[in-house]
PDB file of N, CA and C in Angstrom:
ATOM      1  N   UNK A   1       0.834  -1.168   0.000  1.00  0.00           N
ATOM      2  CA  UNK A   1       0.000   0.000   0.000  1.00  0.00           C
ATOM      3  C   UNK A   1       0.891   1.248   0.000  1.00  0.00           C
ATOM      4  N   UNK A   2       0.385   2.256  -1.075  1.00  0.00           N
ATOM      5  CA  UNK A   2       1.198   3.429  -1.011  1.00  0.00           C
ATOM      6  C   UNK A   2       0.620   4.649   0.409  1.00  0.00           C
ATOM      7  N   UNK A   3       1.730   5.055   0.819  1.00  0.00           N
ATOM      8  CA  UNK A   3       1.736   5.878   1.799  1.00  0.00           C
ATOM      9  C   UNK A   3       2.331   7.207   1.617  1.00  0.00           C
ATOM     10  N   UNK A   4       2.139   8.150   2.061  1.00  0.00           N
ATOM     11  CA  UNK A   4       2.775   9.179   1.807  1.00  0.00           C
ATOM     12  C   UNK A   4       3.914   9.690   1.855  1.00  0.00           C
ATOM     13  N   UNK A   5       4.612   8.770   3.170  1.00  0.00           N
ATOM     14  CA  UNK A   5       6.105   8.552   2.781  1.00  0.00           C
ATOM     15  C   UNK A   5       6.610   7.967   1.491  1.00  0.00           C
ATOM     16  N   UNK A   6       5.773   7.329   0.943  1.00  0.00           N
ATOM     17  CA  UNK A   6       6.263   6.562  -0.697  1.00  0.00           C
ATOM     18  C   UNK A   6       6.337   7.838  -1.873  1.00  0.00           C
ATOM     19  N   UNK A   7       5.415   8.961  -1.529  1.00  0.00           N
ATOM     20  CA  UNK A   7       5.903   9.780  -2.309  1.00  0.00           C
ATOM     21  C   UNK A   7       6.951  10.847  -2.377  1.00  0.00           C
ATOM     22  N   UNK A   8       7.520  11.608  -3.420  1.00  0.00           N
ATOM     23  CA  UNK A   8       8.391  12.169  -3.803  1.00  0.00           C
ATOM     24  C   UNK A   8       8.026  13.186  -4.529  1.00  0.00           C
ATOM     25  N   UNK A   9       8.883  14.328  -4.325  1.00  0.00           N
ATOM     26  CA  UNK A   9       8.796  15.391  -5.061  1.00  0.00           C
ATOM     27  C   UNK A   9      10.373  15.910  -4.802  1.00  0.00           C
ATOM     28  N   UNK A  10      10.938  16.588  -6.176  1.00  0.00           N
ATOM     29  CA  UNK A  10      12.337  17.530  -5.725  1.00  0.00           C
ATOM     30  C   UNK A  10      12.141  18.986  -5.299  1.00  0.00           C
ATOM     31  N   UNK A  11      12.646  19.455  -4.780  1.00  0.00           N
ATOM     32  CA  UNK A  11      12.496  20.543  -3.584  1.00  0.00           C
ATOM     33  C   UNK A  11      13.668  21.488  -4.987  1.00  0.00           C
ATOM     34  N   UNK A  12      12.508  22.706  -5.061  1.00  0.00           N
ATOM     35  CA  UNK A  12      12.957  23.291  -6.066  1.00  0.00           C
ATOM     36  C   UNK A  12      13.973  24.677  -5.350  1.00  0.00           C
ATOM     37  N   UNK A  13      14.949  25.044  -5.627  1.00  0.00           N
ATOM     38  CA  UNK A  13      15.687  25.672  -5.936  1.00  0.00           C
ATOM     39  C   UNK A  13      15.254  26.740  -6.529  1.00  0.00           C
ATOM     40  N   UNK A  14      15.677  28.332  -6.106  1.00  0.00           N
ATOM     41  CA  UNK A  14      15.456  29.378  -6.638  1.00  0.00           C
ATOM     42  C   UNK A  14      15.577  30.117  -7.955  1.00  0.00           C
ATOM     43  N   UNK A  15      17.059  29.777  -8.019  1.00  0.00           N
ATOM     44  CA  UNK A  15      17.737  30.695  -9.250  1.00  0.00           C
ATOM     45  C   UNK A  15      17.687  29.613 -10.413  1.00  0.00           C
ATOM     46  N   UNK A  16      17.754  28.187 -10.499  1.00  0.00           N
ATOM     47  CA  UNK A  16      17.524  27.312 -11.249  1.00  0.00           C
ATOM     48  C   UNK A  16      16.224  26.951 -12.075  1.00  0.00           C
ATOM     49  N   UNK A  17      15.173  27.344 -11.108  1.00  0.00           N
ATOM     50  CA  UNK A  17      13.707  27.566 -11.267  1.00  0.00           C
ATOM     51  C   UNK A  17      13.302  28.672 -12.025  1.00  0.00           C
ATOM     52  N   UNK A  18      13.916  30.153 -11.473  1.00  0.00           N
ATOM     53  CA  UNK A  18      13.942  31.316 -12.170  1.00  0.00           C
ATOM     54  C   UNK A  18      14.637  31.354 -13.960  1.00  0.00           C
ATOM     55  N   UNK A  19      15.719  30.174 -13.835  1.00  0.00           N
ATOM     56  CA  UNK A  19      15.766  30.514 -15.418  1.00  0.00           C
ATOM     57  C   UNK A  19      14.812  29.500 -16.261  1.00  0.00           C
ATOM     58  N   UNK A  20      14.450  28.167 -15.540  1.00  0.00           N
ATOM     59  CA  UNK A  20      13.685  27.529 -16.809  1.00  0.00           C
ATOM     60  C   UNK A  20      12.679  28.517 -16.968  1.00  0.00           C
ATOM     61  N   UNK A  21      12.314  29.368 -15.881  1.00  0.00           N
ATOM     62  CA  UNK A  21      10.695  30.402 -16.135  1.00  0.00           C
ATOM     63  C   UNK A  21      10.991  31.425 -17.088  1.00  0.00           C
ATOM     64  N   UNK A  22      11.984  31.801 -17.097  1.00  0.00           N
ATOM     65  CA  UNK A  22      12.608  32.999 -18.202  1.00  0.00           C
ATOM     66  C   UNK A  22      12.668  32.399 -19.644  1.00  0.00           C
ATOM     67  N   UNK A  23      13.043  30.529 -19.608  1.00  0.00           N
ATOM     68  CA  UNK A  23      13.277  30.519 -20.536  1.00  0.00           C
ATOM     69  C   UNK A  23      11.888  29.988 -21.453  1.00  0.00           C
ATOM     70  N   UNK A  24      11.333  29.348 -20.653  1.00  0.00           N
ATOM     71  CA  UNK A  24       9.465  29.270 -21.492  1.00  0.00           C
ATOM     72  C   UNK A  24       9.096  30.426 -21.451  1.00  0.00           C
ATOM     73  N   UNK A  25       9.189  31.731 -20.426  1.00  0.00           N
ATOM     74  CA  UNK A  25       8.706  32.921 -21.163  1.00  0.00           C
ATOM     75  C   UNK A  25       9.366  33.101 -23.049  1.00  0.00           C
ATOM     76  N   UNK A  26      10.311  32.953 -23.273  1.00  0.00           N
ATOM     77  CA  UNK A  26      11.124  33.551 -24.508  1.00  0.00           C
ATOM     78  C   UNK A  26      10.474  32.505 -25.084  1.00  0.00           C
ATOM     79  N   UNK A  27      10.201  30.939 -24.997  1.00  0.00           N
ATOM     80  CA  UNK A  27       9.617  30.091 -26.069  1.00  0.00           C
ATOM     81  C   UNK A  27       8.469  30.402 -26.219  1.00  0.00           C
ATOM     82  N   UNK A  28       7.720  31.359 -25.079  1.00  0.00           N
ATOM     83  CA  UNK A  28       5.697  31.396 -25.246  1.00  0.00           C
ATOM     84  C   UNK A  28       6.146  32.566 -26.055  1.00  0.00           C
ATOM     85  N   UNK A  29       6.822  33.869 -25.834  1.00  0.00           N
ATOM     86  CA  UNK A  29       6.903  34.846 -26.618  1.00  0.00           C
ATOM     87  C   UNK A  29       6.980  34.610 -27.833  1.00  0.00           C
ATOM     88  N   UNK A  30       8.186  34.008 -28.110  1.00  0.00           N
ATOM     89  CA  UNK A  30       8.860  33.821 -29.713  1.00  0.00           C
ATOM     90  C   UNK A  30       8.223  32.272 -30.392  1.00  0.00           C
ATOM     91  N   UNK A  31       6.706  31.981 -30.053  1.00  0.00           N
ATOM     92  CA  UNK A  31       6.517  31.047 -30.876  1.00  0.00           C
ATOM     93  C   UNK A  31       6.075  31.410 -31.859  1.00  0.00           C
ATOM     94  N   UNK A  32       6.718  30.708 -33.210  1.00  0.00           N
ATOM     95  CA  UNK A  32       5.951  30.840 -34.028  1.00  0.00           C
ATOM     96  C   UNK A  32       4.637  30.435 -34.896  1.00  0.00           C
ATOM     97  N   UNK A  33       4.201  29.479 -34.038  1.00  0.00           N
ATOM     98  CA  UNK A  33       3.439  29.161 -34.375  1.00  0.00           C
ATOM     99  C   UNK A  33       2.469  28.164 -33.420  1.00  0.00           C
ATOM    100  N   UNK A  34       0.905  27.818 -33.530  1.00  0.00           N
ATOM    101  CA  UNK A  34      -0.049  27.433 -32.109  1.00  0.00           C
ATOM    102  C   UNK A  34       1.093  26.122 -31.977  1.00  0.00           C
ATOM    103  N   UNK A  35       1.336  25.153 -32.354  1.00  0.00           N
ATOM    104  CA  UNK A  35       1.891  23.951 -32.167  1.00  0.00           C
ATOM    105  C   UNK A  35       3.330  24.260 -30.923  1.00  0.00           C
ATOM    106  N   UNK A  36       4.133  25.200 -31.359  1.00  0.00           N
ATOM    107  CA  UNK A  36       5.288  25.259 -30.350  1.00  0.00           C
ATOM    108  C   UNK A  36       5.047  26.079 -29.421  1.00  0.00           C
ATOM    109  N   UNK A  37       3.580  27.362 -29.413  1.00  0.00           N
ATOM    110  CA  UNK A  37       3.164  27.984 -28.028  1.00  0.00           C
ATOM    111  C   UNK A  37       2.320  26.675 -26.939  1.00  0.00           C
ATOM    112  N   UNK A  38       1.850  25.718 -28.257  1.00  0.00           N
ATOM    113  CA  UNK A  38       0.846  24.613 -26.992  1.00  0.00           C
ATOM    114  C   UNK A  38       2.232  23.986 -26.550  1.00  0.00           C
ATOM    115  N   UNK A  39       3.324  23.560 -26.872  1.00  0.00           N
ATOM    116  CA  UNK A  39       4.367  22.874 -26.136  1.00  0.00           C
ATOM    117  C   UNK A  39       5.051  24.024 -24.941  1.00  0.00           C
ATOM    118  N   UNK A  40       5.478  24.932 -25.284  1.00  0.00           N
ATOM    119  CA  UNK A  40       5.891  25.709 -24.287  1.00  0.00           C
ATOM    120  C   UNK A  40       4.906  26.068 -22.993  1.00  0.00           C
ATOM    121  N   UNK A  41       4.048  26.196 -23.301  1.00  0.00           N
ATOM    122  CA  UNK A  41       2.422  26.272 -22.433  1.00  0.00           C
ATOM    123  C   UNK A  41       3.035  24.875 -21.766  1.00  0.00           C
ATOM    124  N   UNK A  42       2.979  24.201 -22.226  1.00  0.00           N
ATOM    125  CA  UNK A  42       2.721  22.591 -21.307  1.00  0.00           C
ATOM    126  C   UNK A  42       4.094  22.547 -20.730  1.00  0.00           C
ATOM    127  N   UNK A  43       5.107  22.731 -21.193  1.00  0.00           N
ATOM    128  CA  UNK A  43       6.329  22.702 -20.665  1.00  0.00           C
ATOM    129  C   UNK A  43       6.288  23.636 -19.048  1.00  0.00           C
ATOM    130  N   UNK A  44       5.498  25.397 -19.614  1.00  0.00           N
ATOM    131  CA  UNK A  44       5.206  25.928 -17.868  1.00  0.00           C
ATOM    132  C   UNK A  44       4.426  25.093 -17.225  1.00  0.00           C
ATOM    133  N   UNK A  45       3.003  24.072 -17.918  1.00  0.00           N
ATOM    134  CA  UNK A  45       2.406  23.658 -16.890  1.00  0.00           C
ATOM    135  C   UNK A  45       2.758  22.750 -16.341  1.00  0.00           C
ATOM    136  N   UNK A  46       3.245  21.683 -16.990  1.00  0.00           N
ATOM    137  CA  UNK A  46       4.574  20.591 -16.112  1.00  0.00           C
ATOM    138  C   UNK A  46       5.387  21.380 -14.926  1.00  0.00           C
ATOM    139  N   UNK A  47       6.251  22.098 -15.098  1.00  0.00           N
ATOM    140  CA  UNK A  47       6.897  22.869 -14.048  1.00  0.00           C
ATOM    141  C   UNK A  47       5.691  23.527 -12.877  1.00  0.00           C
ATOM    142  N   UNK A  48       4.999  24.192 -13.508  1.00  0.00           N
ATOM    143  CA  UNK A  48       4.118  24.393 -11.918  1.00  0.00           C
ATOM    144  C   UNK A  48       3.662  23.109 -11.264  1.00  0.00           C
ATOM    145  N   UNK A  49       3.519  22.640 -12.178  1.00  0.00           N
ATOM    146  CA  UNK A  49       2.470  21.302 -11.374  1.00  0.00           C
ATOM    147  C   UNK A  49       3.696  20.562 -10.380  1.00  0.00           C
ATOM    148  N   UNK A  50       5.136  20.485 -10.465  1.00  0.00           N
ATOM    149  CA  UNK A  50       6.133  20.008  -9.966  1.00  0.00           C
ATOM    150  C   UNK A  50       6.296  21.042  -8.991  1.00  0.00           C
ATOM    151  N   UNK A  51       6.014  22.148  -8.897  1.00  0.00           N
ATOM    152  CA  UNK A  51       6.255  22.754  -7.968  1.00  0.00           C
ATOM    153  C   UNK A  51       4.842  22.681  -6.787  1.00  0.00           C
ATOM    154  N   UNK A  52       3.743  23.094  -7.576  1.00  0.00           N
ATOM    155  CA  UNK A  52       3.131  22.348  -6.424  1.00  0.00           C
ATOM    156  C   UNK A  52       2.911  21.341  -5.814  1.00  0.00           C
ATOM    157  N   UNK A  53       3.290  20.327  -6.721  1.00  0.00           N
ATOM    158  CA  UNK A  53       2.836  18.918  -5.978  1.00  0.00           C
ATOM    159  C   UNK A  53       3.794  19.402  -4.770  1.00  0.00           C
ATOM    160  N   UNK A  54       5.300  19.454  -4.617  1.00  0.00           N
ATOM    161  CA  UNK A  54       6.686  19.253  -3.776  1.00  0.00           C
ATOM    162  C   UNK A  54       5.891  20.303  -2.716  1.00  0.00           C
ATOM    163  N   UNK A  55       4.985  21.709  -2.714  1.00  0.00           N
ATOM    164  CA  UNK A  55       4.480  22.498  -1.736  1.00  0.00           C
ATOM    165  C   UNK A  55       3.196  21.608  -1.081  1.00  0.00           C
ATOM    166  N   UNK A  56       2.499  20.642  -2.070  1.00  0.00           N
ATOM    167  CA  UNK A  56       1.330  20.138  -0.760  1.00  0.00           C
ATOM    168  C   UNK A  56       2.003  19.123  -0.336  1.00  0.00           C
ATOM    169  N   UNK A  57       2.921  18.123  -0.873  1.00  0.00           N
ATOM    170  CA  UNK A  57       3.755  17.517   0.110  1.00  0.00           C
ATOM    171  C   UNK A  57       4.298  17.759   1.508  1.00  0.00           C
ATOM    172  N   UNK A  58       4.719  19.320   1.144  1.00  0.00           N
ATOM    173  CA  UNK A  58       5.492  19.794   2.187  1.00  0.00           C
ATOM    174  C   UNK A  58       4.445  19.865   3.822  1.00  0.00           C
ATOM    175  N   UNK A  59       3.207  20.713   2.968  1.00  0.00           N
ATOM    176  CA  UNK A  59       2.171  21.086   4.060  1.00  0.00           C
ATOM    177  C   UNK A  59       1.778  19.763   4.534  1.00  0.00           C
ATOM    178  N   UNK A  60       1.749  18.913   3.866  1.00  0.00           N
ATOM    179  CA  UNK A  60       0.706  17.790   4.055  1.00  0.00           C
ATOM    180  C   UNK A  60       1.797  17.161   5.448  1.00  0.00           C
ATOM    181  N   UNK A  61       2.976  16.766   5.194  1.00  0.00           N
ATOM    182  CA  UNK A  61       3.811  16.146   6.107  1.00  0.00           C
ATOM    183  C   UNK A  61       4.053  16.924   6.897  1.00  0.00           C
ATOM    184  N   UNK A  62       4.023  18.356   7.528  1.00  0.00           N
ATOM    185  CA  UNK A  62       4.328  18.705   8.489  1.00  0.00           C
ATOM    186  C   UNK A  62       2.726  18.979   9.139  1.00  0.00           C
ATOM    187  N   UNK A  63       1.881  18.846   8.582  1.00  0.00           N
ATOM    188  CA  UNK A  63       0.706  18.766   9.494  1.00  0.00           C
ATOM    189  C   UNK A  63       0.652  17.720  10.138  1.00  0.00           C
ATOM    190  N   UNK A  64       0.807  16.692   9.262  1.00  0.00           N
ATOM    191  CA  UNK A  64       0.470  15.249   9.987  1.00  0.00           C
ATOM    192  C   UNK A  64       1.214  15.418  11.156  1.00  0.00           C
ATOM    193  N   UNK A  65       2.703  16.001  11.626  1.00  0.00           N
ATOM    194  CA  UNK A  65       3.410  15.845  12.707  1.00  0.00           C
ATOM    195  C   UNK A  65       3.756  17.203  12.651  1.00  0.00           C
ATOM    196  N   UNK A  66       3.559  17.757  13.228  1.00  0.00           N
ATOM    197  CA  UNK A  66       4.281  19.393  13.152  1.00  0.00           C
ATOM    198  C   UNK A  66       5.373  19.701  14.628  1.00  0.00           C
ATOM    199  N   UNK A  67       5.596  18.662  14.873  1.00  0.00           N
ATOM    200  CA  UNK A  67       6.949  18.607  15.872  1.00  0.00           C
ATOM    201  C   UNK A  67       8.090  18.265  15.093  1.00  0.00           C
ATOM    202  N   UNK A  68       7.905  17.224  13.886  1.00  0.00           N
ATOM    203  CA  UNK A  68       9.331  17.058  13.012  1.00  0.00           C
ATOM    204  C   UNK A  68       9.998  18.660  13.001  1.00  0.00           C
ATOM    205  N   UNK A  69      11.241  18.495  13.749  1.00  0.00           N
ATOM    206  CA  UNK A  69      11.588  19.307  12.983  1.00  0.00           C
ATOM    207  C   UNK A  69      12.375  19.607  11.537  1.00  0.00           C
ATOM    208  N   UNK A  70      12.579  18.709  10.742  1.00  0.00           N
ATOM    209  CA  UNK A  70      12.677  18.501   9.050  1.00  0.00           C
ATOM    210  C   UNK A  70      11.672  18.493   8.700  1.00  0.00           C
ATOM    211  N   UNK A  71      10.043  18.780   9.024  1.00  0.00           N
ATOM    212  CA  UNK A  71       9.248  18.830   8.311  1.00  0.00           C
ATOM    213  C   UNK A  71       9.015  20.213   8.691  1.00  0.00           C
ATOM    214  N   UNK A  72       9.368  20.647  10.097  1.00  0.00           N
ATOM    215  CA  UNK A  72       9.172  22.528  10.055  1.00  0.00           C
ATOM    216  C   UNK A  72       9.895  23.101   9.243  1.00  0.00           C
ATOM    217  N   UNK A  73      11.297  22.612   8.927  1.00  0.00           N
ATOM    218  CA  UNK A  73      12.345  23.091   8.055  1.00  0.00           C
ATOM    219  C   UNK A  73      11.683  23.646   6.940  1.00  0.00           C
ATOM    220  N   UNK A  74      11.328  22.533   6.123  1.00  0.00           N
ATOM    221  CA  UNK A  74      10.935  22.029   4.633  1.00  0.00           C
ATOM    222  C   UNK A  74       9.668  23.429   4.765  1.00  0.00           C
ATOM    223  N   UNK A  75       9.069  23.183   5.507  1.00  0.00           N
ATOM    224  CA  UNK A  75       7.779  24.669   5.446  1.00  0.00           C
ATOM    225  C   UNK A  75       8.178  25.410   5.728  1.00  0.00           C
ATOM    226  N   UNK A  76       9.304  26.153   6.298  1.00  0.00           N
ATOM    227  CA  UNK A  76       9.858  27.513   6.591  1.00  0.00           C
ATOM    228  C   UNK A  76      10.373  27.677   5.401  1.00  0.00           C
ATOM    229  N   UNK A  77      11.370  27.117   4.850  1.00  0.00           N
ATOM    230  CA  UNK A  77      11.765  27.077   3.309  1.00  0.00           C
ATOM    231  C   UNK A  77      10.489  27.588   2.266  1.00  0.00           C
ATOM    232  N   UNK A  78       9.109  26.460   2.199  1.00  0.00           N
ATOM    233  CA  UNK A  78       8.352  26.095   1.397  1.00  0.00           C
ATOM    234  C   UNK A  78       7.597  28.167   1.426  1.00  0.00           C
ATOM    235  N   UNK A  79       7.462  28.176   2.487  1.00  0.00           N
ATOM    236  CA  UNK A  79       6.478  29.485   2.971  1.00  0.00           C
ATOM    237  C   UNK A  79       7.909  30.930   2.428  1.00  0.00           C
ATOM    238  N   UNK A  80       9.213  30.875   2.738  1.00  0.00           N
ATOM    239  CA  UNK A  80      10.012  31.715   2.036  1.00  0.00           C
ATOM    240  C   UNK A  80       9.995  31.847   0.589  1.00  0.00           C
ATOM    241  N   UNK A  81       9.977  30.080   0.036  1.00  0.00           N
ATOM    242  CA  UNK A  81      10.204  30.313  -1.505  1.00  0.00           C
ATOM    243  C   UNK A  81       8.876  30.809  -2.117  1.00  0.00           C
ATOM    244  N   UNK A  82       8.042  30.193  -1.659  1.00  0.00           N
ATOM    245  CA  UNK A  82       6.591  30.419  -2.488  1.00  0.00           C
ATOM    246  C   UNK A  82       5.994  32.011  -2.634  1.00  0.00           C
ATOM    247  N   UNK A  83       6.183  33.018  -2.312  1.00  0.00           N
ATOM    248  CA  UNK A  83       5.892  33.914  -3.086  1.00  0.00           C
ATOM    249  C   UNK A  83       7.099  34.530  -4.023  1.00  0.00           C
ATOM    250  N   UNK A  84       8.297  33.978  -3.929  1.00  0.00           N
ATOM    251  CA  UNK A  84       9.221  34.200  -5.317  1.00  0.00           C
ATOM    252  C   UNK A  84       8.573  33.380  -6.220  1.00  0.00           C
ATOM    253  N   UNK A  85       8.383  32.292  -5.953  1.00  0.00           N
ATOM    254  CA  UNK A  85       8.073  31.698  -7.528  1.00  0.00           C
ATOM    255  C   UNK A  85       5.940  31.933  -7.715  1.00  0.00           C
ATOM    256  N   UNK A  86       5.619  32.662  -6.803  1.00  0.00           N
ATOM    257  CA  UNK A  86       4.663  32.552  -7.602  1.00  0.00           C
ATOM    258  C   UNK A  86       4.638  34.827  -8.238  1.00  0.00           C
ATOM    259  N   UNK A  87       5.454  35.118  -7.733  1.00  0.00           N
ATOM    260  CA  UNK A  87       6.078  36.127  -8.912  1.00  0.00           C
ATOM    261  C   UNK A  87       6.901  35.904 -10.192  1.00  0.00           C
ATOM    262  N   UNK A  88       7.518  34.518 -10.304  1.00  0.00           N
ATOM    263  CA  UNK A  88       7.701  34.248 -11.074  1.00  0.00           C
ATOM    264  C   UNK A  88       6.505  33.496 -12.323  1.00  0.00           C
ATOM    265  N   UNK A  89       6.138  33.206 -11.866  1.00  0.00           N
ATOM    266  CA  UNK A  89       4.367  32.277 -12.640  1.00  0.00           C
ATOM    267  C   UNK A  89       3.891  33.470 -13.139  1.00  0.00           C
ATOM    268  N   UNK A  90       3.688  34.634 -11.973  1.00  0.00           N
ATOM    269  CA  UNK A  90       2.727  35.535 -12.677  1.00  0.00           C
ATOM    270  C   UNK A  90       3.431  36.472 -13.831  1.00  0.00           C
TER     271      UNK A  90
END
Protein backbone atom coordinates (compact mmCIF):
# COMPACT_ATOMS: atom_id res chain seq x y z
CA UNK A 1 0.00 0.00 0.00
CA UNK A 2 1.20 3.43 -1.01
CA UNK A 3 1.74 5.88 1.80
CA UNK A 4 2.77 9.18 1.81
CA UNK A 5 6.11 8.55 2.78
CA UNK A 6 6.26 6.56 -0.70
CA UNK A 7 5.90 9.78 -2.31
CA UNK A 8 8.39 12.17 -3.80
CA UNK A 9 8.80 15.39 -5.06
CA UNK A 10 12.34 17.53 -5.72
CA UNK A 11 12.50 20.54 -3.58
CA UNK A 12 12.96 23.29 -6.07
CA UNK A 13 15.69 25.67 -5.94
CA UNK A 14 15.46 29.38 -6.64
CA UNK A 15 17.74 30.69 -9.25
CA UNK A 16 17.52 27.31 -11.25
CA UNK A 17 13.71 27.57 -11.27
CA UNK A 18 13.94 31.32 -12.17
CA UNK A 19 15.77 30.51 -15.42
CA UNK A 20 13.69 27.53 -16.81
CA UNK A 21 10.69 30.40 -16.13
CA UNK A 22 12.61 33.00 -18.20
CA UNK A 23 13.28 30.52 -20.54
CA UNK A 24 9.47 29.27 -21.49
CA UNK A 25 8.71 32.92 -21.16
CA UNK A 26 11.12 33.55 -24.51
CA UNK A 27 9.62 30.09 -26.07
CA UNK A 28 5.70 31.40 -25.25
CA UNK A 29 6.90 34.85 -26.62
CA UNK A 30 8.86 33.82 -29.71
CA UNK A 31 6.52 31.05 -30.88
CA UNK A 32 5.95 30.84 -34.03
CA UNK A 33 3.44 29.16 -34.38
CA UNK A 34 -0.05 27.43 -32.11
CA UNK A 35 1.89 23.95 -32.17
CA UNK A 36 5.29 25.26 -30.35
CA UNK A 37 3.16 27.98 -28.03
CA UNK A 38 0.85 24.61 -26.99
CA UNK A 39 4.37 22.87 -26.14
CA UNK A 40 5.89 25.71 -24.29
CA UNK A 41 2.42 26.27 -22.43
CA UNK A 42 2.72 22.59 -21.31
CA UNK A 43 6.33 22.70 -20.66
CA UNK A 44 5.21 25.93 -17.87
CA UNK A 45 2.41 23.66 -16.89
CA UNK A 46 4.57 20.59 -16.11
CA UNK A 47 6.90 22.87 -14.05
CA UNK A 48 4.12 24.39 -11.92
CA UNK A 49 2.47 21.30 -11.37
CA UNK A 50 6.13 20.01 -9.97
CA UNK A 51 6.26 22.75 -7.97
CA UNK A 52 3.13 22.35 -6.42
CA UNK A 53 2.84 18.92 -5.98
CA UNK A 54 6.69 19.25 -3.78
CA UNK A 55 4.48 22.50 -1.74
CA UNK A 56 1.33 20.14 -0.76
CA UNK A 57 3.75 17.52 0.11
CA UNK A 58 5.49 19.79 2.19
CA UNK A 59 2.17 21.09 4.06
CA UNK A 60 0.71 17.79 4.05
CA UNK A 61 3.81 16.15 6.11
CA UNK A 62 4.33 18.71 8.49
CA UNK A 63 0.71 18.77 9.49
CA UNK A 64 0.47 15.25 9.99
CA UNK A 65 3.41 15.84 12.71
CA UNK A 66 4.28 19.39 13.15
CA UNK A 67 6.95 18.61 15.87
CA UNK A 68 9.33 17.06 13.01
CA UNK A 69 11.59 19.31 12.98
CA UNK A 70 12.68 18.50 9.05
CA UNK A 71 9.25 18.83 8.31
CA UNK A 72 9.17 22.53 10.06
CA UNK A 73 12.35 23.09 8.05
CA UNK A 74 10.94 22.03 4.63
CA UNK A 75 7.78 24.67 5.45
CA UNK A 76 9.86 27.51 6.59
CA UNK A 77 11.76 27.08 3.31
CA UNK A 78 8.35 26.10 1.40
CA UNK A 79 6.48 29.49 2.97
CA UNK A 80 10.01 31.72 2.04
CA UNK A 81 10.20 30.31 -1.50
CA UNK A 82 6.59 30.42 -2.49
CA UNK A 83 5.89 33.91 -3.09
CA UNK A 84 9.22 34.20 -5.32
CA UNK A 85 8.07 31.70 -7.53
CA UNK A 86 4.66 32.55 -7.60
CA UNK A 87 6.08 36.13 -8.91
CA UNK A 88 7.70 34.25 -11.07
CA UNK A 89 4.37 32.28 -12.64
CA UNK A 90 2.73 35.54 -12.68
Amino acid sequence: MLTIDDLKADRPAYDPTAVRYRELESRISSAKDAPAAIAALQDWDKLRREIETWSALVYLRFNQDTGNAEYKAEREYCDELSPRLTDLDV
